[in-house]
Protein backbone atom coordinates (compact mmCIF):
# COMPACT_ATOMS: atom_id res chain seq x y z
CA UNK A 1 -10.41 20.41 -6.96
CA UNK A 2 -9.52 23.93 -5.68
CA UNK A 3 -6.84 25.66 -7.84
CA UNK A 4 -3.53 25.66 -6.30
CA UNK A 5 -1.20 28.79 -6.34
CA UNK A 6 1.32 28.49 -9.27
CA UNK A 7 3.89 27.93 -6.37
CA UNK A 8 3.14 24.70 -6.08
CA UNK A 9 3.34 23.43 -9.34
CA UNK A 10 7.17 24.42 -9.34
CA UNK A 11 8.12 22.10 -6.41
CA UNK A 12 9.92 19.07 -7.07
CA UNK A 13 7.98 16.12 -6.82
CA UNK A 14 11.48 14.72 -5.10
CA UNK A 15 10.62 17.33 -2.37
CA UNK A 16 6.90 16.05 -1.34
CA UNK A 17 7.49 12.93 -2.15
CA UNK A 18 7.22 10.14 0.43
CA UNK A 19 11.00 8.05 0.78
CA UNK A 20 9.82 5.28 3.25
CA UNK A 21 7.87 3.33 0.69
CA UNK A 22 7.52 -0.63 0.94
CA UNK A 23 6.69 -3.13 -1.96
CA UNK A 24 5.22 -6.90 -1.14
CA UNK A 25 4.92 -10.16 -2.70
CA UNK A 26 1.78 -10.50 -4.03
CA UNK A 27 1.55 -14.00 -2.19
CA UNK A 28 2.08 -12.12 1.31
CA UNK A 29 -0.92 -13.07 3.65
CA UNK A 30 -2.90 -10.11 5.04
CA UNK A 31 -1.85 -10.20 8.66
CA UNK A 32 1.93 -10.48 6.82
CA UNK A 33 1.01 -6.83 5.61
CA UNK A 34 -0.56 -5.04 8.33
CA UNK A 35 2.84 -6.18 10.60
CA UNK A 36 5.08 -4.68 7.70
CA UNK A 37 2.97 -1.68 7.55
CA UNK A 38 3.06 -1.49 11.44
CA UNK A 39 6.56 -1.78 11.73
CA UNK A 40 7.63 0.57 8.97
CA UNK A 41 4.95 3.15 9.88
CA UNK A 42 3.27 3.22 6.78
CA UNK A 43 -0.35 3.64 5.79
CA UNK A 44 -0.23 1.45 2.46
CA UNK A 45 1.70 -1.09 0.78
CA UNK A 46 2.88 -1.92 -2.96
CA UNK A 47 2.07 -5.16 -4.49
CA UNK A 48 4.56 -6.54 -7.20
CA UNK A 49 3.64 -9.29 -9.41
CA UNK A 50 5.95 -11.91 -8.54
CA UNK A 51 5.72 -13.16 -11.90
CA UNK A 52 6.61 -10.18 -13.81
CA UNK A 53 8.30 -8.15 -10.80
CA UNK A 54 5.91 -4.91 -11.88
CA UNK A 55 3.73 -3.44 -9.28
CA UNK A 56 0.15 -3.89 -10.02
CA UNK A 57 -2.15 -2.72 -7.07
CA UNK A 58 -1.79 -0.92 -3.67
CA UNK A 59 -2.67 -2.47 -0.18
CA UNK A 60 -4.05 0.39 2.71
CA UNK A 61 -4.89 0.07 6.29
CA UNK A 62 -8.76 0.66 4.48
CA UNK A 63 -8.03 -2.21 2.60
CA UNK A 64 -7.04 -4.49 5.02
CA UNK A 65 -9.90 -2.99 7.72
CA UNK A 66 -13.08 -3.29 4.91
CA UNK A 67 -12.47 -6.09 2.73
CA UNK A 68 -10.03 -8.15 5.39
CA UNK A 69 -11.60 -7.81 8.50
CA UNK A 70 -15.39 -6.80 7.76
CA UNK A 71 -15.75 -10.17 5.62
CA UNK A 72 -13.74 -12.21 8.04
CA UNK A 73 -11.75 -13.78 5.15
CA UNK A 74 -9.08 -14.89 7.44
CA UNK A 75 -6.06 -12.93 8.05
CA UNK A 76 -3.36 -15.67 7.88
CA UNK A 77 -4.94 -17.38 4.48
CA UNK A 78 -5.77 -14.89 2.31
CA UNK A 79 -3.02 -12.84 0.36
CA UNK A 80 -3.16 -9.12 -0.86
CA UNK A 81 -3.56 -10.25 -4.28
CA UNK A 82 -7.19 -10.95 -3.46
């Protein structure tokens, strides 16, 4: 990692920080995420435990392109938990 001019380290992280972010059931289907992420314009989802309500992973368009699509696991059945 290149080192970064001590400018940066004095920005808030409220100031780079990205506002627009979305959280989803971990029982939400695949194709359920990609149309959230489509409609909010967003390049990754959260995934919250639905028993526990924490968030325990991270869904991104890679995801959803490489282990969704590539293996043909079927977009409707298979939830992001997977």
């Amino acid at each position: 990692m290149k080192d970064l001019p001590e400018e940066f380290l004095k920005v808030p992280v409220i100031d780079v920080m990205d506002e627009n972010i979305v959280i989803l059931e971990e029982s939400a289907s695949i194709i359920e995420c990609a149309k959230v992420m489509e409609a909010r314009g967003v390049s990754s989802v959260l995934v919250k435990d639905s028993n526990t309500g924490s968030i325990n992973g991270i869904v991104t368009e890679r995801d959803i392109l490489y282990r969704g699509v590539a293996k043909n696991l079927g977009m409707f059945k298979v939830s992001i938990d997977k």
